[in-house]
N, C-alpha and C. Protein backbone atom coordinates (compact mmCIF):
# COMPACT_ATOMS: atom_id res chain seq x y z
N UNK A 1 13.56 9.78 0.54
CA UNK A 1 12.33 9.80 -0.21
C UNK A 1 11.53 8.54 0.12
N UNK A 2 10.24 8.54 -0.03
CA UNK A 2 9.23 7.50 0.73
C UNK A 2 8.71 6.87 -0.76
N UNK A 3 8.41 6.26 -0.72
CA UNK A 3 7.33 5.46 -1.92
C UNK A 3 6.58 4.83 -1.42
N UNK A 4 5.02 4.57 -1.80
CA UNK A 4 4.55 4.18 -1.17
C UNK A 4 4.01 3.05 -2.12
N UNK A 5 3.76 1.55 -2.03
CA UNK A 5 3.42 0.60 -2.96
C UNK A 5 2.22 0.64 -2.96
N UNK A 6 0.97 0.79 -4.58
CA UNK A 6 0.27 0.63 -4.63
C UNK A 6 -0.55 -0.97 -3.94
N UNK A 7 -1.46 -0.87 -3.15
CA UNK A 7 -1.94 -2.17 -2.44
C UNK A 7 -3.48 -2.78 -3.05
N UNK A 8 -3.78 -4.02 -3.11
CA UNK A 8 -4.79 -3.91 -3.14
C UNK A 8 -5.80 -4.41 -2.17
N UNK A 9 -6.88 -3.90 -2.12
CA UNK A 9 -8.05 -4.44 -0.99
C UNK A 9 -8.55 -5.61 -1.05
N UNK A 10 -8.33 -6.24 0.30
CA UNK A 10 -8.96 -7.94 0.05
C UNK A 10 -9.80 -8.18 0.82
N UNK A 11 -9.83 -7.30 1.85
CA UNK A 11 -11.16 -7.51 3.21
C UNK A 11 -11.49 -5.80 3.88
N UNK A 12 -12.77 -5.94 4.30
CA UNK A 12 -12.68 -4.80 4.83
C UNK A 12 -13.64 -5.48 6.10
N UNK A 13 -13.59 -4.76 7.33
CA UNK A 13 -14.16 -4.87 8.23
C UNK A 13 -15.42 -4.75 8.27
N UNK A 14 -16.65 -5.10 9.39
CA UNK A 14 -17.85 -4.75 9.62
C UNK A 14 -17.77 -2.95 9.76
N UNK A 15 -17.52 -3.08 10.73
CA UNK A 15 -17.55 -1.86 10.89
C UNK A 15 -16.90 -0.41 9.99
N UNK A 16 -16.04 -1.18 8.49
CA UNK A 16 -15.30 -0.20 8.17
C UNK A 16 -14.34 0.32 8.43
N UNK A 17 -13.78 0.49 9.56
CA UNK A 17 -12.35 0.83 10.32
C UNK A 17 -11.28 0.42 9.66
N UNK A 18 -11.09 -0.87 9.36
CA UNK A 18 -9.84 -1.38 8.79
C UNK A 18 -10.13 -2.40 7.76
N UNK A 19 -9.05 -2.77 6.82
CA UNK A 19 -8.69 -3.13 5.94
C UNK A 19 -7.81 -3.82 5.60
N UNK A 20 -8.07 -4.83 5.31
CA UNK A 20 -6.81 -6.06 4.89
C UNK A 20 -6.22 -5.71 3.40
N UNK A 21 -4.91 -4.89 3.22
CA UNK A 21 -4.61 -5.08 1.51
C UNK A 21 -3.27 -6.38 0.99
N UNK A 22 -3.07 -6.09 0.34
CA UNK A 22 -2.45 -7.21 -0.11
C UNK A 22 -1.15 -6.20 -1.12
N UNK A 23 0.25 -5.94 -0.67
CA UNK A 23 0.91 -5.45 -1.11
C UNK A 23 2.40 -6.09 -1.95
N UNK A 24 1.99 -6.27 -3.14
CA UNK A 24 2.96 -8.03 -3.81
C UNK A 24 2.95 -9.28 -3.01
N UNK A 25 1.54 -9.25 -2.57
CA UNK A 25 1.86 -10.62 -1.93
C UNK A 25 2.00 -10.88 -0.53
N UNK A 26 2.28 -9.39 0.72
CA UNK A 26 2.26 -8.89 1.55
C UNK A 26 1.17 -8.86 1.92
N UNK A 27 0.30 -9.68 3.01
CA UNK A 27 -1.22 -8.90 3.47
C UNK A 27 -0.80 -8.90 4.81
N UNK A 28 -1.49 -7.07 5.27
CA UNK A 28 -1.14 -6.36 6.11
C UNK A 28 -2.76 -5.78 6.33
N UNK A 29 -2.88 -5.19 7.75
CA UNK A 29 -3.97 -4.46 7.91
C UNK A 29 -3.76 -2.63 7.86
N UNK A 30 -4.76 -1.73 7.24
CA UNK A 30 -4.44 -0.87 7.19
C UNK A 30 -5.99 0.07 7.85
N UNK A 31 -5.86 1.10 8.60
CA UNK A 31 -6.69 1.80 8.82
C UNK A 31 -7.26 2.39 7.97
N UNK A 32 -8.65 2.45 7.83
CA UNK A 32 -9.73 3.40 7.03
C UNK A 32 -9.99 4.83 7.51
N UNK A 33 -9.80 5.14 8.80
CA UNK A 33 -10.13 6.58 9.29
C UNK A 33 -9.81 7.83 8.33
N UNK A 34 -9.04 7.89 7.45
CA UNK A 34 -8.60 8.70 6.84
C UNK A 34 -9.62 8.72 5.85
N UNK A 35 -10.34 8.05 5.14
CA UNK A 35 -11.22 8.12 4.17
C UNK A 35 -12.27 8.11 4.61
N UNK A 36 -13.79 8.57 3.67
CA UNK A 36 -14.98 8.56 3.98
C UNK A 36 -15.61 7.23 3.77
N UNK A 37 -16.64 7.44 4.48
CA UNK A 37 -17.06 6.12 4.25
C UNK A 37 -17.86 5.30 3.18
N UNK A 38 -17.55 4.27 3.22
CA UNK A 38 -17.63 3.59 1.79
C UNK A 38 -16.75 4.15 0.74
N UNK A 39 -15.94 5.09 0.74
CA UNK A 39 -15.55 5.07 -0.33
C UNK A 39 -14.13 4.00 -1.23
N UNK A 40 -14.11 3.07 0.07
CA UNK A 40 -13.23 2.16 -0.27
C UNK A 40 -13.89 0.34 -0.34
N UNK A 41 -13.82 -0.22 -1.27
CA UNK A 41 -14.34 -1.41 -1.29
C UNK A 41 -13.17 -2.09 -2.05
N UNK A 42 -13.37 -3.73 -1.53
CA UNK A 42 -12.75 -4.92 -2.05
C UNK A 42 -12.41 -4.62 -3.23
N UNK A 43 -11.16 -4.52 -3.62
CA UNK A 43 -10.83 -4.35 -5.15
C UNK A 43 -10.45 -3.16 -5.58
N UNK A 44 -10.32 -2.45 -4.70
CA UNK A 44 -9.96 -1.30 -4.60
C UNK A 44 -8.06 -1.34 -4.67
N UNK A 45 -7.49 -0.26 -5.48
CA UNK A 45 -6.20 -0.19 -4.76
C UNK A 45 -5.54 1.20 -4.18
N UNK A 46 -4.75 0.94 -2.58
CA UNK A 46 -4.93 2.43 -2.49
C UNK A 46 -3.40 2.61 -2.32
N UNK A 47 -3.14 3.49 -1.73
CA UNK A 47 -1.72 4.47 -1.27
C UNK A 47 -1.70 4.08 0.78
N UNK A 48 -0.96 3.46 1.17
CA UNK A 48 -0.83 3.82 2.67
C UNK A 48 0.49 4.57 3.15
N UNK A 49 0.09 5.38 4.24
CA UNK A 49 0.93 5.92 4.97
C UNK A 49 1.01 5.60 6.51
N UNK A 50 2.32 5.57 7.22
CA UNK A 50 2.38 4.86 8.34
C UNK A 50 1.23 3.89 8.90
N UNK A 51 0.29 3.35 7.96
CA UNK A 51 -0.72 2.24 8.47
C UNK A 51 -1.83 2.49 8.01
N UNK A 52 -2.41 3.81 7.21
CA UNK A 52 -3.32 4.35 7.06
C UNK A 52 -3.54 4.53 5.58
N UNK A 53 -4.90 4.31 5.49
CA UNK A 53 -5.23 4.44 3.82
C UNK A 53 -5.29 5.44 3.46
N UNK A 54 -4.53 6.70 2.63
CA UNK A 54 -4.24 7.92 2.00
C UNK A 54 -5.19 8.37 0.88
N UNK A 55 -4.95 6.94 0.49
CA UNK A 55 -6.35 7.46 -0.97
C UNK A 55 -6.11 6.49 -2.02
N UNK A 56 -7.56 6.68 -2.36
CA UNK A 56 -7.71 5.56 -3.91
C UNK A 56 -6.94 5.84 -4.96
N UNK A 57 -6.34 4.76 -5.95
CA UNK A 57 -5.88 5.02 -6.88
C UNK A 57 -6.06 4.50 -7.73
N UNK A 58 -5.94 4.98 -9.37
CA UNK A 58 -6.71 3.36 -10.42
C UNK A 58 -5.70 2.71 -10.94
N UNK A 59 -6.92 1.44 -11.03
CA UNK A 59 -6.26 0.36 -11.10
C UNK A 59 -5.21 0.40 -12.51
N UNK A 60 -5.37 1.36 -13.23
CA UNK A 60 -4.18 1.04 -14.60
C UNK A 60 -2.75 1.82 -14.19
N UNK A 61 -3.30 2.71 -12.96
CA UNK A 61 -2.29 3.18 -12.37
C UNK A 61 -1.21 2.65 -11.75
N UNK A 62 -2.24 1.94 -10.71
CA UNK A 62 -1.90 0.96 -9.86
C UNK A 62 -1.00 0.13 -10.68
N UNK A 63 -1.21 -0.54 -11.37
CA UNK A 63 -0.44 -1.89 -11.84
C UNK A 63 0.68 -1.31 -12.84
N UNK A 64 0.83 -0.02 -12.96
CA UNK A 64 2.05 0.40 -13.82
C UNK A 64 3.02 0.67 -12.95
N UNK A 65 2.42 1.01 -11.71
CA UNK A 65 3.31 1.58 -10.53
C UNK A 65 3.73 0.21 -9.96
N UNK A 66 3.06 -0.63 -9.85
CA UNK A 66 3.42 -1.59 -9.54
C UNK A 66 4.19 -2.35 -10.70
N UNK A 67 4.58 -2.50 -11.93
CA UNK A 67 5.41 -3.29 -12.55
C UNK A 67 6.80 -2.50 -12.65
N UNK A 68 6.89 -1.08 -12.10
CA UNK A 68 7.98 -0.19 -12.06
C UNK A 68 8.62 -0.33 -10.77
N UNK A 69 7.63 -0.80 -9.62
CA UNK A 69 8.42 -0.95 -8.35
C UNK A 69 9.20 -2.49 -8.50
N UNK A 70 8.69 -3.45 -9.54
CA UNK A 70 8.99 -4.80 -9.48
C UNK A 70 10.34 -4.84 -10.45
N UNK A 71 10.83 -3.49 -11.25
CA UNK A 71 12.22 -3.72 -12.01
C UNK A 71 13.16 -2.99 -10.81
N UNK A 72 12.57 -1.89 -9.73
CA UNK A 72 13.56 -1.37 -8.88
C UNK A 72 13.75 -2.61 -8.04
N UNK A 73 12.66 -3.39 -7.57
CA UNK A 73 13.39 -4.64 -6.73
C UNK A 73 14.59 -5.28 -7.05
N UNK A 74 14.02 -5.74 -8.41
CA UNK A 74 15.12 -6.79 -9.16
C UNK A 74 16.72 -6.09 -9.08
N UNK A 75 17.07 -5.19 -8.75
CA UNK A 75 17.97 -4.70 -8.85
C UNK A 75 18.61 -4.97 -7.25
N UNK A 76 17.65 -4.97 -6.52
CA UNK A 76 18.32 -5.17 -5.13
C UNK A 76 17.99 -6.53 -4.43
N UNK A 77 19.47 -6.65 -3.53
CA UNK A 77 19.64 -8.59 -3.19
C UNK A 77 17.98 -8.08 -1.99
N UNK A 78 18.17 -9.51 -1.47
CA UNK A 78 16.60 -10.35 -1.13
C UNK A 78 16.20 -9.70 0.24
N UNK A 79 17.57 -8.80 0.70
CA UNK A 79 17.46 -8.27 2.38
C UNK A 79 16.39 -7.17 1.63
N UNK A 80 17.07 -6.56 0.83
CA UNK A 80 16.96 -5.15 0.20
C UNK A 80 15.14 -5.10 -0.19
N UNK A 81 15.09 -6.04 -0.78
CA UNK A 81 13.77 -6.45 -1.57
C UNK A 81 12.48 -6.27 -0.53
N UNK A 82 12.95 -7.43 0.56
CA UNK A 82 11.74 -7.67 1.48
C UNK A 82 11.39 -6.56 2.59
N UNK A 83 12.95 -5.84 2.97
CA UNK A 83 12.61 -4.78 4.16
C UNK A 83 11.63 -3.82 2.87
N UNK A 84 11.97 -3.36 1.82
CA UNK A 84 11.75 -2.42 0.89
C UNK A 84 10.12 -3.08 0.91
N UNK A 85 9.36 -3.58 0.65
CA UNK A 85 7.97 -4.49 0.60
C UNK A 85 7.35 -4.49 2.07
N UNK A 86 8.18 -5.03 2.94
CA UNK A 86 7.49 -4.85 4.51
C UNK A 86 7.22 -3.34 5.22
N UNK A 87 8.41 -2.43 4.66
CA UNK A 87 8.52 -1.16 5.16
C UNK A 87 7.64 0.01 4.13
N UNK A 88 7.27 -0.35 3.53
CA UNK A 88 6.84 0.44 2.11
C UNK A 88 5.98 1.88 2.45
N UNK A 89 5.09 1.39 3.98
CA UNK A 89 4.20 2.42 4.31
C UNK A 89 5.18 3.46 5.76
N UNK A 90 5.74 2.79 6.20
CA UNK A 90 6.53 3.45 7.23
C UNK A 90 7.65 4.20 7.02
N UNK A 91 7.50 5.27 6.09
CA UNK A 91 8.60 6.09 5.95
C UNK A 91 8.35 6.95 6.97
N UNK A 92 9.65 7.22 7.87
CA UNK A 92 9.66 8.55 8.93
C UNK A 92 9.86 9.59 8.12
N UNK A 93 8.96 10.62 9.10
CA UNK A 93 9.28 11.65 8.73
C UNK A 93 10.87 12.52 8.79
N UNK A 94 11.11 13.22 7.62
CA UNK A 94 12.62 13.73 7.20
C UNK A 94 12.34 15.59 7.38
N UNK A 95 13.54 15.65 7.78
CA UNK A 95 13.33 17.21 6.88
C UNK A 95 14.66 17.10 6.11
N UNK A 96 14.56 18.28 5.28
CA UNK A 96 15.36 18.31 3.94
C UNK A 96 16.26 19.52 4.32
């Protein structure tokens, strides 16, 4: 199963293309192609998949999902924690 950590937006490009979010503290770049345009701005928080922005989500959302991913950390040692935070958008695809 994949989870994906709510992120939030801290830069976006001239051109729109990409996006700097900030995922606990994690800033990573993520592609915009998937969304229309403008519909993502600074302050925004979204969903990524393998690198790519999936879609907006709100922010009361966001930060519940995010204080629920921060009690599953605590449960796992510091390897567990950081691959789980660095890897968050790169789940391969499975079949079941």
């Amino acid at each position: 199963m994949c989870l994906s950590i709510p992120s939030k937006v801290v830069k976006i490009s001239e051109d729109e293309t990409v996006c700097t979010v900030d995922t606990m503290g994690v800033k990573r770049d993520a592609n915009l192609m998937m969304m229309s345009e403008g519909d993502i701005k600074i302050g925004d928080y979204v969903l990524l998949h393998i690198g790519f922005v999936m879609n907006k989500i709100d922010e009361d959302e966001a930060l519940k999902s995010i204080e629920t991913y921060k009690e599953i950390l605590e449960l796992m040692d510091e390897d567990e924690r950081k691959k789980a935070i660095l890897e968050d958008d790169e789940c391969p695809n499975r079949e079941s």
